[in-house]
N, C-alpha and C. Protein backbone atom coordinates (compact mmCIF):
# COMPACT_ATOMS: atom_id res chain seq x y z
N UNK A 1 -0.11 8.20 -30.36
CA UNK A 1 -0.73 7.77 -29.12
C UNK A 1 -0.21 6.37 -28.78
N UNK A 2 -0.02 6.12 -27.56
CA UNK A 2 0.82 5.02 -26.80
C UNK A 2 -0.20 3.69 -26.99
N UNK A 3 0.09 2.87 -27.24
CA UNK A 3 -1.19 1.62 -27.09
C UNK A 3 -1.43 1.57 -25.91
N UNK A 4 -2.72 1.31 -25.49
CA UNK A 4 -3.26 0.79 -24.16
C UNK A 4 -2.19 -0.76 -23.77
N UNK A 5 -2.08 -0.83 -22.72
CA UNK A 5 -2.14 -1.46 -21.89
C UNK A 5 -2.70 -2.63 -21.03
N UNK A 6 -3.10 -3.83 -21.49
CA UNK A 6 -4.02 -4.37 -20.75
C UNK A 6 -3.53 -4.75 -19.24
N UNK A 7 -4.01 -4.37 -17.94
CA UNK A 7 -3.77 -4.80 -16.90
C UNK A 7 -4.13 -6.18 -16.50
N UNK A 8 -3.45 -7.08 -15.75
CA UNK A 8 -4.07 -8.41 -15.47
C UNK A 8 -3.31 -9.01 -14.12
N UNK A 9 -3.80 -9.60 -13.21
CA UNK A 9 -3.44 -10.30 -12.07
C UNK A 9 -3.37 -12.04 -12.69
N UNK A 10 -2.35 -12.45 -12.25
CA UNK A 10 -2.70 -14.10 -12.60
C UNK A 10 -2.61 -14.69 -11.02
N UNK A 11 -3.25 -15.04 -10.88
CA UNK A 11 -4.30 -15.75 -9.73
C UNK A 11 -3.55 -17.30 -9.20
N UNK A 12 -3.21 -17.77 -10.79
CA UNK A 12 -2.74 -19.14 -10.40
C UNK A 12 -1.90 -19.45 -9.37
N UNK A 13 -2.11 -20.49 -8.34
CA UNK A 13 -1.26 -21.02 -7.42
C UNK A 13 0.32 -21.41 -7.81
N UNK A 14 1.22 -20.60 -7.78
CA UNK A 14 2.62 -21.05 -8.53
C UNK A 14 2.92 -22.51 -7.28
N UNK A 15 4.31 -22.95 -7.96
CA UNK A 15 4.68 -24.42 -7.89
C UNK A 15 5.09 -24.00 -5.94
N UNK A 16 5.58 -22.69 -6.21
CA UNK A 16 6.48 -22.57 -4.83
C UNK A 16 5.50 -22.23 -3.78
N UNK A 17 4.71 -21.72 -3.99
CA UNK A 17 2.97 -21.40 -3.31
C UNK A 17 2.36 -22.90 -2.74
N UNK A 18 1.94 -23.96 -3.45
CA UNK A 18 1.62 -24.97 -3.91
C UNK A 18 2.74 -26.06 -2.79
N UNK A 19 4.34 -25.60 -2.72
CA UNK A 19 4.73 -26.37 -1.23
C UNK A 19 4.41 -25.73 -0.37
N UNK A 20 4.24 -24.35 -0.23
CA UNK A 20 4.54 -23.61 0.95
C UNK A 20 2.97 -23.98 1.69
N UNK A 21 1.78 -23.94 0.68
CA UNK A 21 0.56 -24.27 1.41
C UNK A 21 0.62 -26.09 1.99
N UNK A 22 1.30 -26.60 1.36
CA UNK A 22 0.68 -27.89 1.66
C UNK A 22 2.16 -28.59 2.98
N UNK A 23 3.10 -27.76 3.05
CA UNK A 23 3.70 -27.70 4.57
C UNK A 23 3.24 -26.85 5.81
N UNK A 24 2.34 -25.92 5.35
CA UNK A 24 1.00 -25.21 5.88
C UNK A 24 0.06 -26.10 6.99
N UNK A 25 -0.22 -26.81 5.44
CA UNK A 25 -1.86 -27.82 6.30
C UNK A 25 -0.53 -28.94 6.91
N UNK A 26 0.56 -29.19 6.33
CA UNK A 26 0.87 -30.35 7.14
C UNK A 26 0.82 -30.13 8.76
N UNK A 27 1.81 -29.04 8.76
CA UNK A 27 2.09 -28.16 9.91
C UNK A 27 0.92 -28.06 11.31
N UNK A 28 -0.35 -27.66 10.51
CA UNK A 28 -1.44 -27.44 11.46
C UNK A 28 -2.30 -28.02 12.03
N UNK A 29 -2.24 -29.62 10.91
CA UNK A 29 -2.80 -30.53 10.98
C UNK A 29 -1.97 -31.57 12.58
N UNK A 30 -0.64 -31.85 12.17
CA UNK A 30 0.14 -32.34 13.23
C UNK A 30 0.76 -31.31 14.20
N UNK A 31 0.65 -30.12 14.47
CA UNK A 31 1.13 -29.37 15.38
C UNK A 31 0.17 -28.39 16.15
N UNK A 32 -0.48 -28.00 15.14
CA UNK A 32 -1.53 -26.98 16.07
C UNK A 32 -2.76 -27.24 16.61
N UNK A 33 -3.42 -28.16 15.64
CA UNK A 33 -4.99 -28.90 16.43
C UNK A 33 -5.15 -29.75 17.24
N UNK A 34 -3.65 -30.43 17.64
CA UNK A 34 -3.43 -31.04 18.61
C UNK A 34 -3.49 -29.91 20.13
N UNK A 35 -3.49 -28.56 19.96
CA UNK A 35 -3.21 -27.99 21.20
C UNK A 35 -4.56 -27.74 21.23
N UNK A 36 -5.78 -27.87 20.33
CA UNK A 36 -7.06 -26.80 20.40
C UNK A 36 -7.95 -27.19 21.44
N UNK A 37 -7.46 -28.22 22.63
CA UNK A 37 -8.25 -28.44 23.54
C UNK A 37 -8.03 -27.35 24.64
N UNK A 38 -6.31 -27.49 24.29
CA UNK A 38 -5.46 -26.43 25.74
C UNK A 38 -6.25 -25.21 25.46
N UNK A 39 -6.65 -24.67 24.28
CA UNK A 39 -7.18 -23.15 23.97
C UNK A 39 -8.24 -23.15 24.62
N UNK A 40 -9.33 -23.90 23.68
CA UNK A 40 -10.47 -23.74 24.07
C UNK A 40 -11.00 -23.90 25.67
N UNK A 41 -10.12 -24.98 26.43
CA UNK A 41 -10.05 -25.09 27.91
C UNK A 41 -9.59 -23.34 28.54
N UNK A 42 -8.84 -22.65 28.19
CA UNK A 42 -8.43 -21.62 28.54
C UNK A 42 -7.29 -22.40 29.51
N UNK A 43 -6.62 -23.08 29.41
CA UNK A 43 -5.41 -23.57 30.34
C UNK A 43 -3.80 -22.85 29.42
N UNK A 44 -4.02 -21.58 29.48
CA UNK A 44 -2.75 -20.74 28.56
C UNK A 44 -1.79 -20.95 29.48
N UNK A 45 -1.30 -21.30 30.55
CA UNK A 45 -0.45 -21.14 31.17
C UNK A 45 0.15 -22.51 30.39
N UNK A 46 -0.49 -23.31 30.11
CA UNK A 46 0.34 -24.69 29.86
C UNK A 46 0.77 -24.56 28.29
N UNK A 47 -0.17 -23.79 27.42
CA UNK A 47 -0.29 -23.76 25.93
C UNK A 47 0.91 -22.43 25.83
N UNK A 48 1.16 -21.78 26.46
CA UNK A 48 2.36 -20.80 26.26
C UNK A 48 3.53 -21.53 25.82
N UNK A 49 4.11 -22.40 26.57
CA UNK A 49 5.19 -22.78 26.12
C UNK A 49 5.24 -23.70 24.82
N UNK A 50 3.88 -24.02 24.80
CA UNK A 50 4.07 -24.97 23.52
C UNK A 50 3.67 -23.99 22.21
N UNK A 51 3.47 -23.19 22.58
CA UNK A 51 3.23 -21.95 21.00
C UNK A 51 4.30 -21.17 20.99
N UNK A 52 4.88 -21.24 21.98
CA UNK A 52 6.86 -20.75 21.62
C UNK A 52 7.72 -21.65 20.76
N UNK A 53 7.16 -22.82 21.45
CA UNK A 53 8.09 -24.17 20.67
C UNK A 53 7.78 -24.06 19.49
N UNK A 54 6.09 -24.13 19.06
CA UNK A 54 5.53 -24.21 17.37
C UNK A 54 6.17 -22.66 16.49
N UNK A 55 6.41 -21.52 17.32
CA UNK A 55 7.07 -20.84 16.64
C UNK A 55 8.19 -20.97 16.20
N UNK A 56 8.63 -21.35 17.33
CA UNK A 56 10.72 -22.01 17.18
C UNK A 56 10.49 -22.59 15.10
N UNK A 57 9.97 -23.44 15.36
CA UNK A 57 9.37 -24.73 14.41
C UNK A 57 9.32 -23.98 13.15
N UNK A 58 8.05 -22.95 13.68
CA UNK A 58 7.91 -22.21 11.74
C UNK A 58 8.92 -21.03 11.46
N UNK A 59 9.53 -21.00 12.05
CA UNK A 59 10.99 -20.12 11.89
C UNK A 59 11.82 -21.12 11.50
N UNK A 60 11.99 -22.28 11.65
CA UNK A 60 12.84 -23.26 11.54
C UNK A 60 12.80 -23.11 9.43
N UNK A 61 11.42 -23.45 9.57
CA UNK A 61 10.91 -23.87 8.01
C UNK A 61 10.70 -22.68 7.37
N UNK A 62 11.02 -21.86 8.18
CA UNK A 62 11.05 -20.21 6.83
C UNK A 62 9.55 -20.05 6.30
N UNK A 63 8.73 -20.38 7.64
CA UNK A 63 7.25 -19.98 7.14
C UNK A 63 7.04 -18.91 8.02
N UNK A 64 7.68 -17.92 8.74
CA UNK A 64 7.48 -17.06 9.40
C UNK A 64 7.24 -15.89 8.73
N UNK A 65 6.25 -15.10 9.69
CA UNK A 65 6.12 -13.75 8.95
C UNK A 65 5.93 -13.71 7.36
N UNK A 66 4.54 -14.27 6.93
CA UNK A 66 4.81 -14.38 4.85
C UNK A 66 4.52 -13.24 4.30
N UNK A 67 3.85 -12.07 4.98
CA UNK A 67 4.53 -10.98 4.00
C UNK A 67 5.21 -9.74 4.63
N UNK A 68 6.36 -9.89 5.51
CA UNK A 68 7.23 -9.10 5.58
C UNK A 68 8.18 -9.63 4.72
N UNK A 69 9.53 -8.72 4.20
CA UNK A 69 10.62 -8.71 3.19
C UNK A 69 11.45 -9.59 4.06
N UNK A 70 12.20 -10.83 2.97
CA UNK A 70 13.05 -11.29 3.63
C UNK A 70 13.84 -10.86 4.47
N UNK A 71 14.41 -9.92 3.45
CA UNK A 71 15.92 -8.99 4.68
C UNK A 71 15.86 -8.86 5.74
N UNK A 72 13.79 -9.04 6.45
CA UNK A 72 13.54 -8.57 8.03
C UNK A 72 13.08 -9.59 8.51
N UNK A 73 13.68 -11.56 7.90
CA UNK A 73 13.50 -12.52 8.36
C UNK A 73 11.70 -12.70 8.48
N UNK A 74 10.96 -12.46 6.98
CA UNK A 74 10.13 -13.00 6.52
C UNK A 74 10.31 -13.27 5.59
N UNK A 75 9.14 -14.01 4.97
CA UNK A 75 9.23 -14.77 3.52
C UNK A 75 9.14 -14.42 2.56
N UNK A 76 8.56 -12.31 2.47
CA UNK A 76 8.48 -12.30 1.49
C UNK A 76 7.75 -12.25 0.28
N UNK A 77 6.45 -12.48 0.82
CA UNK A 77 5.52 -13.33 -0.34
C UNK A 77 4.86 -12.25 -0.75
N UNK A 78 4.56 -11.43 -2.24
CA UNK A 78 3.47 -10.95 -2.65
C UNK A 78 2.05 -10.96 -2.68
N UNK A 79 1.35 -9.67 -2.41
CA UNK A 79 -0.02 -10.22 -2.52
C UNK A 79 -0.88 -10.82 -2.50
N UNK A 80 -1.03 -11.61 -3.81
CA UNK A 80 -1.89 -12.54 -4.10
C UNK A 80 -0.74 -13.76 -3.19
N UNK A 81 0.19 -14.34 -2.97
CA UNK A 81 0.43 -15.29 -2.73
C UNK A 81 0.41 -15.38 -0.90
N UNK A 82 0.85 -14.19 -0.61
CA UNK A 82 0.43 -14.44 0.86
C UNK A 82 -1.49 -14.50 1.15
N UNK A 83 -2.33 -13.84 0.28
CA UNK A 83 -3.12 -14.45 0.53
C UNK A 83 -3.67 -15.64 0.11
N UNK A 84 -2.93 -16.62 -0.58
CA UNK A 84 -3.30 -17.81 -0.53
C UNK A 84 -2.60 -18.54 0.59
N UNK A 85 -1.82 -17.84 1.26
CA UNK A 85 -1.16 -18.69 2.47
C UNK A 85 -2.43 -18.53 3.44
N UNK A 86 -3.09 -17.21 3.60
CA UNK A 86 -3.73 -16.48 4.64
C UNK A 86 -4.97 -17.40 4.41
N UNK A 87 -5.33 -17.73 3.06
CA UNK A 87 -6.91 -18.71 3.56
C UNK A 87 -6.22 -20.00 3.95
N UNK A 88 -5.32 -20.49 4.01
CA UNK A 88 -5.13 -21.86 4.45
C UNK A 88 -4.38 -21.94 6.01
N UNK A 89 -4.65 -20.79 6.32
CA UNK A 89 -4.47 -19.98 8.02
C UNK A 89 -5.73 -20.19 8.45
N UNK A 90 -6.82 -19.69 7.93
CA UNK A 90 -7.72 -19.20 8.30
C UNK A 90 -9.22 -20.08 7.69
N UNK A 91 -8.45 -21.33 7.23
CA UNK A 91 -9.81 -22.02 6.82
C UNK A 91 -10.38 -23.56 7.63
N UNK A 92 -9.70 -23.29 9.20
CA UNK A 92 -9.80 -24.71 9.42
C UNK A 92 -10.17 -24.58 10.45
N UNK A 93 -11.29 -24.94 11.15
CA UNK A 93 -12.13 -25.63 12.54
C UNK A 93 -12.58 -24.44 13.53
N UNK A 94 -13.22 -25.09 14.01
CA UNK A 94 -14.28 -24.23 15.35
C UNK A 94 -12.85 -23.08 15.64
N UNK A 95 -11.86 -23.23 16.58
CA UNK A 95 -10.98 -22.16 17.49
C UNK A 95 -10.85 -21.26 16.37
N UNK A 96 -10.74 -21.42 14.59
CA UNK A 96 -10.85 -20.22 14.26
C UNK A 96 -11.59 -19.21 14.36
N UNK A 97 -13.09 -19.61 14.41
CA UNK A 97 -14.47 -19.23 14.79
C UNK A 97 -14.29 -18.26 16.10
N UNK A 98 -13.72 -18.93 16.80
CA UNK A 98 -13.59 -18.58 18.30
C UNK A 98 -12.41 -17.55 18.77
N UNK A 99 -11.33 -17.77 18.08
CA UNK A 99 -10.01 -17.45 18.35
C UNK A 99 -9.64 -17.11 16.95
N UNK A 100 -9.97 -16.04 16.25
CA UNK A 100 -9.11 -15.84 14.96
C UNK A 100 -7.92 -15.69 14.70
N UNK A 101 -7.20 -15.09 15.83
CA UNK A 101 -5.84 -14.96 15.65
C UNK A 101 -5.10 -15.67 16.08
N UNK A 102 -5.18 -16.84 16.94
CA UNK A 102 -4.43 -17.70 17.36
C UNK A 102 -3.44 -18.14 15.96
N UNK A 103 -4.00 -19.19 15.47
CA UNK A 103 -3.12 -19.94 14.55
C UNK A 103 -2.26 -19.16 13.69
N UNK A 104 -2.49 -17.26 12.95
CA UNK A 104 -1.58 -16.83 12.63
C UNK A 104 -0.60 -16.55 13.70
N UNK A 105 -1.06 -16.24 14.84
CA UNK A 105 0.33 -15.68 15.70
C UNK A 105 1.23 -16.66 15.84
N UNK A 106 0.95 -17.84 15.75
CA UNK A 106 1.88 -18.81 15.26
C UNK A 106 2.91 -18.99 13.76
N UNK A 107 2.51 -18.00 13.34
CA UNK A 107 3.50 -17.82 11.90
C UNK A 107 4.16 -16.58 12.28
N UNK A 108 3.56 -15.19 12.80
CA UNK A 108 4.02 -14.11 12.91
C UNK A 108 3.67 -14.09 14.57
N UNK A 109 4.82 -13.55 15.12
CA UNK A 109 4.39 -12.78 16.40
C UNK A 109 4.42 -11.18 16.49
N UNK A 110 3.05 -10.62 16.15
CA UNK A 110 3.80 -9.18 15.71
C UNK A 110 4.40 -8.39 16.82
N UNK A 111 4.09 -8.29 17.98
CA UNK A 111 4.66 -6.90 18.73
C UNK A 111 6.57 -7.61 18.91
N UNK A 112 6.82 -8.74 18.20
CA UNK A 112 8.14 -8.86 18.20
C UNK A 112 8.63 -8.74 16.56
N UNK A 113 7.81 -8.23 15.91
CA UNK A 113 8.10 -8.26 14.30
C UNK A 113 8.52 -6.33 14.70
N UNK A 114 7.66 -5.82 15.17
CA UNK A 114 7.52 -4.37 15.05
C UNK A 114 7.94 -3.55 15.95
């Protein structure tokens, strides 16, 4: 009889996780909460062009799309590590409350991913 197996996830934040989140918060901190007046105002006509530009930006830094496969110009990221990207998407101020999907469509734009 074969020995068991123990199954296990390791959880820990790796080193490359660990930049990718903290060019994350840099990112959202100086680029995106600066627009959360244009949102919450509903003035999209003016905030369009500047959430093209912030995309330009996280395509620039290879934070686009974190879990599609590189080969299809994402990052890539497994599981557990895209969801440690995904709470540091999704853990910051009122427009998330309001607007959940805003700040990812700024990493991914899907109906141009798919």
């Amino acid at each position: 009889m074969a020995p068991k197996r123990k199954l296990s996830v390791d959880f820990a934040i790796s080193d490359k996780m660990q930049t990718v989140i903290g060019m994350i918060d840099e990112f959202v901190a100086r680029e995106l909460v600066p627009l959360e007046p244009l949102l919450l105002q509903g003035r999209f006509e003016e905030l369009e062009p500047e959430v093209a530009r912030r995309r330009r930006m996280v395509k620039q830094m290879e934070l686009w799309a974190p879990n599609h496969p590189a080969e299809y110009g994402g990052m890539g990221l497994d599981l557990v590590d895209h969801a440690d990207d995904g709470l540091h998407l999704f853990r910051n101020g009122e427009v998330h409350a309001q607007f959940p999907f805003f700040w990812p469509q700024i990493f991914t734009d899907w109906h141009e991913i798919v």
